[in-house]
N, C-alpha and C. Protein backbone atom coordinates (compact mmCIF):
# COMPACT_ATOMS: atom_id res chain seq x y z
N UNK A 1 -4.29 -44.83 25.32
CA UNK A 1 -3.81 -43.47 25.49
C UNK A 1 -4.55 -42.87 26.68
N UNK A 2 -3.83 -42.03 27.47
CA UNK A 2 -4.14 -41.58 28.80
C UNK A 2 -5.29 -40.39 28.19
N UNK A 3 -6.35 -40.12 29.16
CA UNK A 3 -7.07 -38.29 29.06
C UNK A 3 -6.10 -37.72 28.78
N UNK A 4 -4.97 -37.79 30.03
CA UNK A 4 -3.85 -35.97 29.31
C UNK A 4 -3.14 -36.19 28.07
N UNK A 5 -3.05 -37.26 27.79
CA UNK A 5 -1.96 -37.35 26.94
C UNK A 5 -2.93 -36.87 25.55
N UNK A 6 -4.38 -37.06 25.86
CA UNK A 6 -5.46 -36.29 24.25
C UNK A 6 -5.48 -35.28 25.15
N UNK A 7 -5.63 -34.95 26.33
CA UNK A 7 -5.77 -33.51 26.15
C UNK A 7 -4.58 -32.80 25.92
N UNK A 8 -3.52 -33.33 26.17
CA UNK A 8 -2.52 -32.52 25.83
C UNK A 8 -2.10 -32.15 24.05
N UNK A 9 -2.32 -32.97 23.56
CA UNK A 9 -2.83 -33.33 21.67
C UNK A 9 -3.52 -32.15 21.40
N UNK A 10 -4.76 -32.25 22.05
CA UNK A 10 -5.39 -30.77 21.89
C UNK A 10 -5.39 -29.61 22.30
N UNK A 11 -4.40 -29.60 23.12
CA UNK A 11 -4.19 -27.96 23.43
C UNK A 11 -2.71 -28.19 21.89
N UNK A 12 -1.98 -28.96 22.09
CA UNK A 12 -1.00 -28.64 20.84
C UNK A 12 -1.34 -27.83 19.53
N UNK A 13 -2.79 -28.45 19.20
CA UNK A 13 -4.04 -28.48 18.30
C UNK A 13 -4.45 -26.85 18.46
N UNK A 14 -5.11 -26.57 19.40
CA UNK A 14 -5.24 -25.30 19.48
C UNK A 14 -4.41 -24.01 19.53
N UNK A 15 -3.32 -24.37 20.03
CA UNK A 15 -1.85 -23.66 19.59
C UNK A 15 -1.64 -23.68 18.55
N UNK A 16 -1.27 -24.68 17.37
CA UNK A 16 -1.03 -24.48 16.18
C UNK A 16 -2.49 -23.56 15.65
N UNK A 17 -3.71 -23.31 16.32
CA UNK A 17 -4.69 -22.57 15.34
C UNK A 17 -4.42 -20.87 15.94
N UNK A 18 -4.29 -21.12 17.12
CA UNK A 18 -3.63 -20.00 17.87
C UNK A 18 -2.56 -18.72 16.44
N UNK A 19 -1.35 -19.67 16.64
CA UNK A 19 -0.36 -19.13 15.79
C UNK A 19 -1.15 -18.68 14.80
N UNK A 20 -1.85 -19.58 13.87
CA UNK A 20 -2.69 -19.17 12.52
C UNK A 20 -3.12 -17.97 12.58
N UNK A 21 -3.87 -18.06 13.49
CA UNK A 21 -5.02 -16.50 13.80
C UNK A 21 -4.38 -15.26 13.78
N UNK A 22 -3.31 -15.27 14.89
CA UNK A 22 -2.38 -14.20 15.23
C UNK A 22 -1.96 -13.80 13.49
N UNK A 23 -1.38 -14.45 13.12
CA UNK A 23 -0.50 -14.24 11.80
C UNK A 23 -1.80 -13.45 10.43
N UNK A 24 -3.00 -14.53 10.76
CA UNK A 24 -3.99 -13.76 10.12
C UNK A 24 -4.68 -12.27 10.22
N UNK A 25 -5.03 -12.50 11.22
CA UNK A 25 -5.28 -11.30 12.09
C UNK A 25 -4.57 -10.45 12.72
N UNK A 26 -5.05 -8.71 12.55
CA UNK A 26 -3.24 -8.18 13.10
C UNK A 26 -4.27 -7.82 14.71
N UNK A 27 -3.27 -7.86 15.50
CA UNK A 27 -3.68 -7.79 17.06
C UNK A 27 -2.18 -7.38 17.41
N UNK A 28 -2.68 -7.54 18.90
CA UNK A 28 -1.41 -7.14 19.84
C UNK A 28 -0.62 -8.26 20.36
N UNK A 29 -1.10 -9.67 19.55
CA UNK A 29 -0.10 -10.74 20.34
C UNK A 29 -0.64 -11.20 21.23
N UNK A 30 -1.93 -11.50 21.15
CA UNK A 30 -2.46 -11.83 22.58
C UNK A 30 -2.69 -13.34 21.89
N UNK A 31 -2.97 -13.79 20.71
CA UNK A 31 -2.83 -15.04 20.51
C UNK A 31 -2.16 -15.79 20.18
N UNK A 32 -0.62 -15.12 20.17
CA UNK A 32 0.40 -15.76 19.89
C UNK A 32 0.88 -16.36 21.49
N UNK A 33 0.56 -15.42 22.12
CA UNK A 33 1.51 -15.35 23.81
C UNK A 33 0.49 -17.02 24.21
N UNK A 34 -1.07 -16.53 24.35
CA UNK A 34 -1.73 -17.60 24.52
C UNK A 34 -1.41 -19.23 23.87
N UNK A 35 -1.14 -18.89 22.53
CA UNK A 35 -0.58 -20.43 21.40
C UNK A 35 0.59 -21.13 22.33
N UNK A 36 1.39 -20.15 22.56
CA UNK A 36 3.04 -20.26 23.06
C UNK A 36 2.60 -21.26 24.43
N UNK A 37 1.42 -20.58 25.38
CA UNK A 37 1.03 -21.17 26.74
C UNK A 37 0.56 -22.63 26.02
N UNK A 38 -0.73 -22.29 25.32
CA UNK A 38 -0.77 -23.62 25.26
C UNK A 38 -0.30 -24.79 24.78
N UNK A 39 0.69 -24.38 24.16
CA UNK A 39 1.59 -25.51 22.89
C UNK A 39 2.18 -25.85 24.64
N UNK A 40 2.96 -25.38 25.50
CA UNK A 40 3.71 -25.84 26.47
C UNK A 40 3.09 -26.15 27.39
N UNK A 41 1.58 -26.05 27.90
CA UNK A 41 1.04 -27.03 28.92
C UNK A 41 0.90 -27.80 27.85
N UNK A 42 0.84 -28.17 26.81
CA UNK A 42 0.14 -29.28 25.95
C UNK A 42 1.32 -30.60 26.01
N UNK A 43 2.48 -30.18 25.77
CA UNK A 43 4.12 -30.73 25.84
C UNK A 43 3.94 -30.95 27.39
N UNK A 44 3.70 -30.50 28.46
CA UNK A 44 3.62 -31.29 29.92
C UNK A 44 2.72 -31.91 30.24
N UNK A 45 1.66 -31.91 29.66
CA UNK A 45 0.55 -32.83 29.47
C UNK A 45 0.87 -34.07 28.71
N UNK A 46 1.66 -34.07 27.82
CA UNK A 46 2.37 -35.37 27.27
C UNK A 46 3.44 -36.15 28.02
N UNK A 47 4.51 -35.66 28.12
CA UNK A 47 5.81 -35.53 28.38
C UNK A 47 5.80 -35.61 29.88
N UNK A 48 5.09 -34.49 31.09
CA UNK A 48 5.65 -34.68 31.84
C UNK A 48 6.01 -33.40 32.35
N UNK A 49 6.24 -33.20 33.80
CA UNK A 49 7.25 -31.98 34.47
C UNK A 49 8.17 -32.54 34.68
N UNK A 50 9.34 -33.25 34.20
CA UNK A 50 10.50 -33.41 34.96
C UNK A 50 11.59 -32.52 34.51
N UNK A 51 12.79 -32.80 35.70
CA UNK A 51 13.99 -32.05 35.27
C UNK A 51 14.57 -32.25 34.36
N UNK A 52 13.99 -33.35 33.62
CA UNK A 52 14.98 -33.89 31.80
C UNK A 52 13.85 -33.16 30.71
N UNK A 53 12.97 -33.22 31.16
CA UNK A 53 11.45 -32.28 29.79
C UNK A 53 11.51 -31.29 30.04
N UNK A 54 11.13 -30.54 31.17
CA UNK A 54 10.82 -28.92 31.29
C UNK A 54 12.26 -27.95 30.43
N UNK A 55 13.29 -28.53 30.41
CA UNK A 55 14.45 -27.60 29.80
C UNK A 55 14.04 -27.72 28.47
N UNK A 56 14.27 -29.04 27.65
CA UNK A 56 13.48 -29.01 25.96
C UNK A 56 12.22 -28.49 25.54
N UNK A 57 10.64 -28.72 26.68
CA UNK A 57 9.77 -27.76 26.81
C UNK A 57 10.10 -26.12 26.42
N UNK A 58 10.85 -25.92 27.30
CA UNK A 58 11.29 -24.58 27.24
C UNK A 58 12.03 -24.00 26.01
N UNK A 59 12.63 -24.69 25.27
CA UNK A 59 13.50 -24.13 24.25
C UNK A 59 12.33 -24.32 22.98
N UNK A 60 11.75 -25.25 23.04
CA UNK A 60 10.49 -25.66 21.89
C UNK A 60 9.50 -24.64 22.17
N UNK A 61 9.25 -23.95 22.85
CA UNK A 61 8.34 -22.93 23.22
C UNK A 61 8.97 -21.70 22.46
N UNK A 62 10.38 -21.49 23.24
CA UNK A 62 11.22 -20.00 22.73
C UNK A 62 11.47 -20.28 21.56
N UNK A 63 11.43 -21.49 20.72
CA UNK A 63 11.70 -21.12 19.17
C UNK A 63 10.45 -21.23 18.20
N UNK A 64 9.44 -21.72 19.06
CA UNK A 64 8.13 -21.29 18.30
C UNK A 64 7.72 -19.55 18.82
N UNK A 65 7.70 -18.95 19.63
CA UNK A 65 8.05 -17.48 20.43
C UNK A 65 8.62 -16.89 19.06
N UNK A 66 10.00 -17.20 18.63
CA UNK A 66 11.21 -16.36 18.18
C UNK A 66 10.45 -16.52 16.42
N UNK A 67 9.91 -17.59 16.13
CA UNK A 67 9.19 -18.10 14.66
C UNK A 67 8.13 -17.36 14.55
N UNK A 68 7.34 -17.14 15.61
CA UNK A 68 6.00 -16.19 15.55
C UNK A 68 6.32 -14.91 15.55
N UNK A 69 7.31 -14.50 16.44
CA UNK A 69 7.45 -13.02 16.48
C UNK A 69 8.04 -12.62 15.15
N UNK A 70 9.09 -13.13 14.50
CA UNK A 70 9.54 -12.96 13.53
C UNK A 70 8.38 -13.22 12.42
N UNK A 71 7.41 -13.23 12.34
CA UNK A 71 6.70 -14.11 11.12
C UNK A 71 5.26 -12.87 11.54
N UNK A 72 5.30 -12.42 12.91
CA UNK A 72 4.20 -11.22 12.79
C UNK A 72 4.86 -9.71 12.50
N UNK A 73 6.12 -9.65 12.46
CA UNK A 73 6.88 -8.76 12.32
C UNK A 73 6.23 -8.31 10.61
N UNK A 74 7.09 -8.97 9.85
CA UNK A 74 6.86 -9.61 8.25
C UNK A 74 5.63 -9.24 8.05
N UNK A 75 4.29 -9.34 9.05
CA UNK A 75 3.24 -9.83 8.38
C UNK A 75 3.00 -7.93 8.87
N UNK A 76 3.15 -7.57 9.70
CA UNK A 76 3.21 -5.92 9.97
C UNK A 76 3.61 -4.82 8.68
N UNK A 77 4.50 -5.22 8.65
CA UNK A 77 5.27 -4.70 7.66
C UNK A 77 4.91 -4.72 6.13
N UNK A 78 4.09 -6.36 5.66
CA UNK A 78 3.22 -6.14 4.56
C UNK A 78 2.21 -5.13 4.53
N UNK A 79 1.58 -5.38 5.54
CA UNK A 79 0.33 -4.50 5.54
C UNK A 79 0.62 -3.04 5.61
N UNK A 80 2.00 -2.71 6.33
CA UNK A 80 2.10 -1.11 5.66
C UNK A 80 2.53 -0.62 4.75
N UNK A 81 2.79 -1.41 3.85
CA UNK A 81 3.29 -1.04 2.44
C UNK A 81 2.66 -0.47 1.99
N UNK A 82 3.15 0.32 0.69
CA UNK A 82 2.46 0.83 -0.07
C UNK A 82 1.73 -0.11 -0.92
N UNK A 83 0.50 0.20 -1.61
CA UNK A 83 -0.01 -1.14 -2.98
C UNK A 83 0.45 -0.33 -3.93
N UNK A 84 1.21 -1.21 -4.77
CA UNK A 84 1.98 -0.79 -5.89
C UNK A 84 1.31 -1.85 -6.88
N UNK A 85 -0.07 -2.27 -6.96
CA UNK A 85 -1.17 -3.02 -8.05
C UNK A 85 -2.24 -1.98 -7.77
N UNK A 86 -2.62 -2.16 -9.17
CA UNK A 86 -4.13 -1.97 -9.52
C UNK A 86 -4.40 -0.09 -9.97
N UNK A 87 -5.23 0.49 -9.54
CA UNK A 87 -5.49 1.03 -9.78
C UNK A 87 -4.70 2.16 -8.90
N UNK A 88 -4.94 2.10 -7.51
CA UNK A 88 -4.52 2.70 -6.41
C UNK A 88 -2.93 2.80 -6.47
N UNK A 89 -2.29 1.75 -6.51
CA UNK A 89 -0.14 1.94 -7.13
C UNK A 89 0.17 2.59 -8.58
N UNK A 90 -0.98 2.89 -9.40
CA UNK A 90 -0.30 4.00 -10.37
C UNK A 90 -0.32 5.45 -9.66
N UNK A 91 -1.30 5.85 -9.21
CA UNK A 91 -1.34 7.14 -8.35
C UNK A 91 0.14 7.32 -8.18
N UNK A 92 0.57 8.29 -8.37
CA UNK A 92 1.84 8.90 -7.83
C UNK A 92 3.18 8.69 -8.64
N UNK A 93 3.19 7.42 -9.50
CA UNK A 93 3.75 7.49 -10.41
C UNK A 93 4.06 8.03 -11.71
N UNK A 94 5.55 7.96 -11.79
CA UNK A 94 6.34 9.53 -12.81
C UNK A 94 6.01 8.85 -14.15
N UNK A 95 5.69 9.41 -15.24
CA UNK A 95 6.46 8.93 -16.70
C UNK A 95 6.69 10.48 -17.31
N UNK A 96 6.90 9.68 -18.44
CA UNK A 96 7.00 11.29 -19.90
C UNK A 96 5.40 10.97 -21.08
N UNK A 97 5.57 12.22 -21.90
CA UNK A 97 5.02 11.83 -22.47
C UNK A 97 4.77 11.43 -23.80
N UNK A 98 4.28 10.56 -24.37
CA UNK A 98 4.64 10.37 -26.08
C UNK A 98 4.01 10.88 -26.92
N UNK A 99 2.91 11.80 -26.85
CA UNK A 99 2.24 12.45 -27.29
C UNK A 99 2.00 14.00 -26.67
N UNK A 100 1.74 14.77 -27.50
CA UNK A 100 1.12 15.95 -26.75
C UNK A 100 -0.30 15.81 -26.15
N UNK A 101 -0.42 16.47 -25.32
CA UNK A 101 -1.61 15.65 -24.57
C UNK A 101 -2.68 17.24 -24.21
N UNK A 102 -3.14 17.45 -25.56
CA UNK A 102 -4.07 18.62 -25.60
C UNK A 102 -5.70 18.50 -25.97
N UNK A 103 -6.93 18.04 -24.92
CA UNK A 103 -6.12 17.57 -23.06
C UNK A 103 -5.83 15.99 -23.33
N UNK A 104 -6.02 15.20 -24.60
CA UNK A 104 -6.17 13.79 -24.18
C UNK A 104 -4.48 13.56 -25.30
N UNK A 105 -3.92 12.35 -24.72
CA UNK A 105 -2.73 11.57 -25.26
C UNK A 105 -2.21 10.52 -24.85
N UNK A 106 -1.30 10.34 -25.41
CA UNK A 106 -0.42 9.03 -24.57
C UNK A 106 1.08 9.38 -23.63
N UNK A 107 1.02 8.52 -22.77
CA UNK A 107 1.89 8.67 -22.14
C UNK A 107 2.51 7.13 -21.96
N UNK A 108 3.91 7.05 -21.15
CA UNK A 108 4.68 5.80 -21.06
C UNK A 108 4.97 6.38 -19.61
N UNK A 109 4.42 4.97 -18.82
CA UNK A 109 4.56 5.46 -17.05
C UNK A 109 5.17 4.00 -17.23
N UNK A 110 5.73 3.45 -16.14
CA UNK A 110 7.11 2.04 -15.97
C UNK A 110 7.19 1.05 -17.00
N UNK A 111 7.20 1.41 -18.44
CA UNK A 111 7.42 0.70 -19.47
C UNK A 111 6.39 0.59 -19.91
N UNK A 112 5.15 0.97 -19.66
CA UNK A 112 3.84 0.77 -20.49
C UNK A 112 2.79 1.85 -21.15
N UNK A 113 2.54 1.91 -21.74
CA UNK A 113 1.93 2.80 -22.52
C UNK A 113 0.65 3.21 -22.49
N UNK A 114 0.33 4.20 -21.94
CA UNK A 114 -1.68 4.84 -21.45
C UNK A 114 -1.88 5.35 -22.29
N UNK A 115 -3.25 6.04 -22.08
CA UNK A 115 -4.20 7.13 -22.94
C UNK A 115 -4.20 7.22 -21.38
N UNK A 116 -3.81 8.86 -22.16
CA UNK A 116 -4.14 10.16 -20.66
C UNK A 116 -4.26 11.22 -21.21
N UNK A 117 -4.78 11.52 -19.97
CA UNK A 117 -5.62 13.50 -20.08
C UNK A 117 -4.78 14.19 -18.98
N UNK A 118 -4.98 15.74 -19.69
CA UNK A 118 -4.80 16.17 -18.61
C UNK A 118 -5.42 17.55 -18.76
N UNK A 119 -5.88 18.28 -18.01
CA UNK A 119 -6.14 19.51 -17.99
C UNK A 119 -5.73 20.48 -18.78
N UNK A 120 -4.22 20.90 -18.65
CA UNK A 120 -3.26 21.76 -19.51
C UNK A 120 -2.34 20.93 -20.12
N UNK A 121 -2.53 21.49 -21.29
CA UNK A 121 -1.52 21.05 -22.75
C UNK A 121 -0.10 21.00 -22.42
N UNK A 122 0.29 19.70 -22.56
CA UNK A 122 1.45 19.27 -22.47
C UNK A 122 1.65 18.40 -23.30
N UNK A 123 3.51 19.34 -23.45
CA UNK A 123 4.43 18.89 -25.00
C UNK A 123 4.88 17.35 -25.08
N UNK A 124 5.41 16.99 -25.69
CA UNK A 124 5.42 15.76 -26.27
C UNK A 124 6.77 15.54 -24.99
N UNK A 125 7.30 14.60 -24.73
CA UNK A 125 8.36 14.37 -24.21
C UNK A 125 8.21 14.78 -22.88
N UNK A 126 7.76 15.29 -22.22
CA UNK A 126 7.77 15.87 -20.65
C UNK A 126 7.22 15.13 -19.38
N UNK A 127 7.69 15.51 -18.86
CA UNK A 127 7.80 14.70 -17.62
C UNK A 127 6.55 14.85 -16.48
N UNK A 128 5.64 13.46 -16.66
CA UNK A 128 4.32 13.99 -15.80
C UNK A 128 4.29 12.79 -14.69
N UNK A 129 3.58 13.18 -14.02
CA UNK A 129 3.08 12.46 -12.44
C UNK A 129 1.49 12.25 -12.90
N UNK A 130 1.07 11.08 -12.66
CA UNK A 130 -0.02 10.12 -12.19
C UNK A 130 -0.82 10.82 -11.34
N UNK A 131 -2.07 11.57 -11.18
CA UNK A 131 -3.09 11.97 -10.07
C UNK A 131 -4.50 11.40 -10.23
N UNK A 132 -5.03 10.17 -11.32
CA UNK A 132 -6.08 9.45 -10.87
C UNK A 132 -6.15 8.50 -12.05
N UNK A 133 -6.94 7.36 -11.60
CA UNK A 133 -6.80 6.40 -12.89
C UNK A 133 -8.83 6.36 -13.35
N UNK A 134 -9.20 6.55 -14.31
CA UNK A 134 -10.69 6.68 -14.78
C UNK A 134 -10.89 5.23 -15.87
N UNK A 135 -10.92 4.10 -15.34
CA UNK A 135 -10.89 3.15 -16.21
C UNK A 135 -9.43 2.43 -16.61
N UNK A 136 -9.61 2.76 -17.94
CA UNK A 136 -8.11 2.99 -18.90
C UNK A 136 -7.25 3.77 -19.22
N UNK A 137 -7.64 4.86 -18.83
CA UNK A 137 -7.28 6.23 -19.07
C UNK A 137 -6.45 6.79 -17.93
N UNK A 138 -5.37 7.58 -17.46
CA UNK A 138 -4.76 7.91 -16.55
C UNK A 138 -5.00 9.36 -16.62
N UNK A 139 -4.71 9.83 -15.35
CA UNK A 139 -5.51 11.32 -15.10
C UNK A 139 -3.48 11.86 -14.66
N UNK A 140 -3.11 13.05 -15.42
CA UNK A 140 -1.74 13.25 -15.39
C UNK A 140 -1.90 14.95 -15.03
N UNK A 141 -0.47 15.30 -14.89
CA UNK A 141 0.01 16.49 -14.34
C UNK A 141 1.67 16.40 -14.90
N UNK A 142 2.05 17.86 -14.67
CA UNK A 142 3.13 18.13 -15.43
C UNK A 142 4.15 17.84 -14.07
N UNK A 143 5.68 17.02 -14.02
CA UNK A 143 6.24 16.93 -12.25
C UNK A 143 6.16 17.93 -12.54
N UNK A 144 6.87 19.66 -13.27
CA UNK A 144 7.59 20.91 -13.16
C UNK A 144 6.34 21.48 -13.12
N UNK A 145 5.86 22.09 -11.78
CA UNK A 145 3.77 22.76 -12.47
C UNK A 145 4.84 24.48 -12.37
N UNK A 146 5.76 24.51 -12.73
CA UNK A 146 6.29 26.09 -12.53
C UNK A 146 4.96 26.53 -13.96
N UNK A 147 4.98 28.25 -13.43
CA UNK A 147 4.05 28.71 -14.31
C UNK A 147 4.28 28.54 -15.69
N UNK A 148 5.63 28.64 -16.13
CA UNK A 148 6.06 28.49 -17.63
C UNK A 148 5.68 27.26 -18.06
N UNK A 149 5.66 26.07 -17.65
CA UNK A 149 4.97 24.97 -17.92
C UNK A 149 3.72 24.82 -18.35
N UNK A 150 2.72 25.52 -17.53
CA UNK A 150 1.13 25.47 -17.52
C UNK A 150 0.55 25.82 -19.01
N UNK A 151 0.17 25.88 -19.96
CA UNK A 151 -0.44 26.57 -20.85
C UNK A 151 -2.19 25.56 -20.91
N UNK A 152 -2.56 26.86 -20.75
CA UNK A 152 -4.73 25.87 -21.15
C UNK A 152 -4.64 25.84 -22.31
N UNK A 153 -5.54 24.57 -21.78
CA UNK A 153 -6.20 23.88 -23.45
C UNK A 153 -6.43 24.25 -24.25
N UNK A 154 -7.60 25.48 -23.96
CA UNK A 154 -8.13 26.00 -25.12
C UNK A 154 -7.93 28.12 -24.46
N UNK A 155 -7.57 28.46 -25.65
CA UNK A 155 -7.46 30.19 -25.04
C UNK A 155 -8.59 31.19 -26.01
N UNK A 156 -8.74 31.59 -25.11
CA UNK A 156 -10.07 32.87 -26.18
C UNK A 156 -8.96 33.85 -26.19
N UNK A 157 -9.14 33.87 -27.38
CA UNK A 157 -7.90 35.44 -28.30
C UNK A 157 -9.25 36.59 -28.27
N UNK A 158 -8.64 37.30 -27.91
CA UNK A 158 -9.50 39.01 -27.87
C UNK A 158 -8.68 40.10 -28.46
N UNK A 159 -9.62 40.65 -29.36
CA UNK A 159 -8.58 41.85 -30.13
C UNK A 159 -8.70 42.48 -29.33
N UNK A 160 -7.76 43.35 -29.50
CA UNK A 160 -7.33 44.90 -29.03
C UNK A 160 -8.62 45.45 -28.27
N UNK A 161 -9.58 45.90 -29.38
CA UNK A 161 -10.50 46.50 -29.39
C UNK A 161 -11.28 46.20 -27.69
N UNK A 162 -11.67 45.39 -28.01
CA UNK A 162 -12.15 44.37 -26.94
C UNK A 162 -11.57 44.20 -25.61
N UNK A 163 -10.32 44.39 -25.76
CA UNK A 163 -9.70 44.34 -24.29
C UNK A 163 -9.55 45.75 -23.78
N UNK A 164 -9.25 46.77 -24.16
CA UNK A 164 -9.57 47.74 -23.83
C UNK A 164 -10.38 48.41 -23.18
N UNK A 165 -11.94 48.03 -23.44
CA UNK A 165 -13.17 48.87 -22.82
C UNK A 165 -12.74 47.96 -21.35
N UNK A 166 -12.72 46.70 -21.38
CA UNK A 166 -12.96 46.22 -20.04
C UNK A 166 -11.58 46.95 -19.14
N UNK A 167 -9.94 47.24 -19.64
CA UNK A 167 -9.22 47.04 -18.92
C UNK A 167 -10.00 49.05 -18.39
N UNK A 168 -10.34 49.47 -18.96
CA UNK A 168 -11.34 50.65 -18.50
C UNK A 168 -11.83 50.98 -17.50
N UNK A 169 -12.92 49.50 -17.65
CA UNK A 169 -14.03 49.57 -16.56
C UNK A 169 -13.18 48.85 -15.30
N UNK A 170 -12.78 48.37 -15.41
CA UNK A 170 -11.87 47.64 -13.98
C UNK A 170 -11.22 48.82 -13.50
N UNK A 171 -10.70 49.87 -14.31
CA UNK A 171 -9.81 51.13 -13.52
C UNK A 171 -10.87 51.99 -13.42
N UNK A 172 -11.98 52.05 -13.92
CA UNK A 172 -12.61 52.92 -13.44
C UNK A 172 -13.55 52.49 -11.49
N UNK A 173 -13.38 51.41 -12.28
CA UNK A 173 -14.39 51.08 -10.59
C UNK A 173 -13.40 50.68 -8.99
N UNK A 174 -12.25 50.82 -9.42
CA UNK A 174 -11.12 50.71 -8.64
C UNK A 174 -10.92 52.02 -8.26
């Protein structure tokens, strides 16, 4: 076997790690464009410049080109997804609830069943949104936060008596 014909083996070699990287790593394509160069000096390092190789060169290049671009596209596009696992893809998700949840209960978010809290007492059946996950436990909200919805957990009842002197002193110091 000739030098070019191993060196040409190994630039092939380094092109195929080329492609790898790119696909691994997100960049601007600078090691795909480079893979593409060297996979095709690597093919004229074997093969040859003639007028019967350089045309098949060329098309074996543009469909490893058209395989990479398409395949870093894909790999773009994973990475901006949303994560819809773990802890971080319940965030934001709707259920109801199966319990009253005054503040702690159960709820059913995409077919499965939590222990959740929530701040304000909410009725059995209603419709809540996901705002943090604490373990096992899901941290919830009402979707409708209109005021009629809201009621606190716990309320201090004040007689009459009692509310009076203060609603007093507030008009008096006003």
């Amino acid at each position: 076997m000739a030098p070019s014909d191993v060196m040409g083996i190994i630039l092939i070699f380094v092109a195929l790690l080329m492609f790898a990287l790119e696909l691994k790593a997100p960049g601007l394509g600078v090691l795909g464009v480079a893979g593409v160069i060297a996979f095709a000096g690597g093919m004229i390092m074997i093969f040859g410049a003639s007028w019967a190789t350089m045309p098949v060169i060329l098309v074996i290049a543009l469909a490893f080109s058209a395989v990479l671009a398409f395949l870093s596209v894909l790999a773009h596009r994973a990475r901006r997804n949303k994560v819809v696992t773990g802890n971080s893809g319940m965030v934001g998700l709707e259920g109801r609830t199966e319990s009253a949840l005054e503040p702690d209960g159960r709820v059913l978010v995409r077919g499965e069943l939590w222990d959740a809290w929530s701040p304000v007492r909410l009725e059995r059946g209603q419709a809540v949104r996901v705002t943090g996950v604490r373990g096992l436990r899901l941290e919830v909200e009402s979707v409708s936060l209109g005021l009629c919805d809201v009621q606190p957990v716990s309320v201090i009842q004040l007689d009459d008596d009692a509310r009076e002197p203060a609603q007093r002193t507030s008009r008096g110091k006003l």
